[in-house]
Protein backbone atom coordinates (compact mmCIF):
# COMPACT_ATOMS: atom_id res chain seq x y z
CA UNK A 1 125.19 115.85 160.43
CA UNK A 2 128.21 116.98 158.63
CA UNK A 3 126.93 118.96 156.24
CA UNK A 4 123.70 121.67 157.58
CA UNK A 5 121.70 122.99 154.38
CA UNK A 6 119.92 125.88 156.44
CA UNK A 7 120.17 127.23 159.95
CA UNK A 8 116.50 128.37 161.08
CA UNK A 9 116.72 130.53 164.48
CA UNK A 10 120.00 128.50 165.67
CA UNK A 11 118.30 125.13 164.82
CA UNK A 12 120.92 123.26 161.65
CA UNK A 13 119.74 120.74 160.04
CA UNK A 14 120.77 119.04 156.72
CA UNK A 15 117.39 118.63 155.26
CA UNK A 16 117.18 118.72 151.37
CA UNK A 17 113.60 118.93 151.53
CA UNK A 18 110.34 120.15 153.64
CA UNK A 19 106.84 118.63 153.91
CA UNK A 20 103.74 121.38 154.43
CA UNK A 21 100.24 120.85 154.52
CA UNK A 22 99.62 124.30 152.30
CA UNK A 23 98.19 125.78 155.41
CA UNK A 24 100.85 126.47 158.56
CA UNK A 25 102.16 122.88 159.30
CA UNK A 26 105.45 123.04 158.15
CA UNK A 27 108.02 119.82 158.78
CA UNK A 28 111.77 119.52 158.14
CA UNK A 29 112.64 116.19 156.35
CA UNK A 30 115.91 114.33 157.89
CA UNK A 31 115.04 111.20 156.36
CA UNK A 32 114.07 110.81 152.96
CA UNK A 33 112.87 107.37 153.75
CA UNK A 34 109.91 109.29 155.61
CA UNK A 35 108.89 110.70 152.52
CA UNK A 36 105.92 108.29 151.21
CA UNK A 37 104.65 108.15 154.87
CA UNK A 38 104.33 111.81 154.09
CA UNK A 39 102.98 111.78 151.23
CA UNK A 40 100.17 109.80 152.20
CA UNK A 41 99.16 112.46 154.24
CA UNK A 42 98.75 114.33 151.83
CA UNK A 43 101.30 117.04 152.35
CA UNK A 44 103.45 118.57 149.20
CA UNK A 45 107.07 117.88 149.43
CA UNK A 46 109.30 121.32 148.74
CA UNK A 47 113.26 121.61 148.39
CA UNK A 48 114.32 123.23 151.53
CA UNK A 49 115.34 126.48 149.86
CA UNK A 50 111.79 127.46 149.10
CA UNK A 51 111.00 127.50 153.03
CA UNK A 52 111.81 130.49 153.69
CA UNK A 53 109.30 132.02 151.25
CA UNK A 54 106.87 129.54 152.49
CA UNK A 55 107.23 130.95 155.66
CA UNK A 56 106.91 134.44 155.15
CA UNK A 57 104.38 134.02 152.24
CA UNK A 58 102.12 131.46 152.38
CA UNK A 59 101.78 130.05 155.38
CA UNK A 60 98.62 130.85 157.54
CA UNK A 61 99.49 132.78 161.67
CA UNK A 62 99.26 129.79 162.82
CA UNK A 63 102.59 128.36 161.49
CA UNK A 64 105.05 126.06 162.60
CA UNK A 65 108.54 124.48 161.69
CA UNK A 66 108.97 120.70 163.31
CA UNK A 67 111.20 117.77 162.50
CA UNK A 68 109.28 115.08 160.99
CA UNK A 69 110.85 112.36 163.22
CA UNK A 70 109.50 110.44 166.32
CA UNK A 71 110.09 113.35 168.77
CA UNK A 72 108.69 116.42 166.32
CA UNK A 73 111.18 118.20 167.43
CA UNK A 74 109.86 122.31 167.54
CA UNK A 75 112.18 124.59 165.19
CA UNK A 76 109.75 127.54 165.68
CA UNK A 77 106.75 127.20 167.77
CA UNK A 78 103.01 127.97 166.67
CA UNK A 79 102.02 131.47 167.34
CA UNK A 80 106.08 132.55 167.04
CA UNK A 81 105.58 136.19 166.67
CA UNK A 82 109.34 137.32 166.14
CA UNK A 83 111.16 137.10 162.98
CA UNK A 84 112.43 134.15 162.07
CA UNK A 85 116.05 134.41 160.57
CA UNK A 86 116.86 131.64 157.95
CA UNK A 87 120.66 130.89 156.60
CA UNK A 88 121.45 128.65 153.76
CA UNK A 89 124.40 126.89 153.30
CA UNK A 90 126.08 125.30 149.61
């Protein structure tokens, strides 16, 4: 990745976009060719700079931030209970 889009706790990652279930599951999207897999799970697709208030908001305790890719890779575990610092990039 060349170009990052946010930093969440240390983790970059130059998604344009996040996938959440309107609950707590919470999913960075790397590939936009995942995107109709995702959407037939029924989860909403967001631009990545709403996340944050998604996060803080919305989501439910039992919240999570994951890569949607063949290893999920964790971001911020369920039950994180510190504060979760989010940086956007241009």
């Amino acid at each position: 990745m060349d170009k990052y889009t946010v930093k969440i706790n240390g983790w970059r990652t130059a998604s344009l976009a996040f996938a959440y279930d309107g609950c707590h599951k919470i999913y960075l999207i790397e590939n936009m060719e995942d995107v109709p897999e995702i959407l037939e799970y029924g989860y909403k697709i967001l631009p990545i700079q709403e996340i944050k208030y998604i996060w803080e908001e919305d989501a439910c305790a039992l919240k999570f931030i994951s890569t949607w890719s063949e290893t999920l890779d964790q971001v911020i575990p369920q039950g994180y209970e510190g504060t979760a610092k989010f940086k956007f990039y241009k």
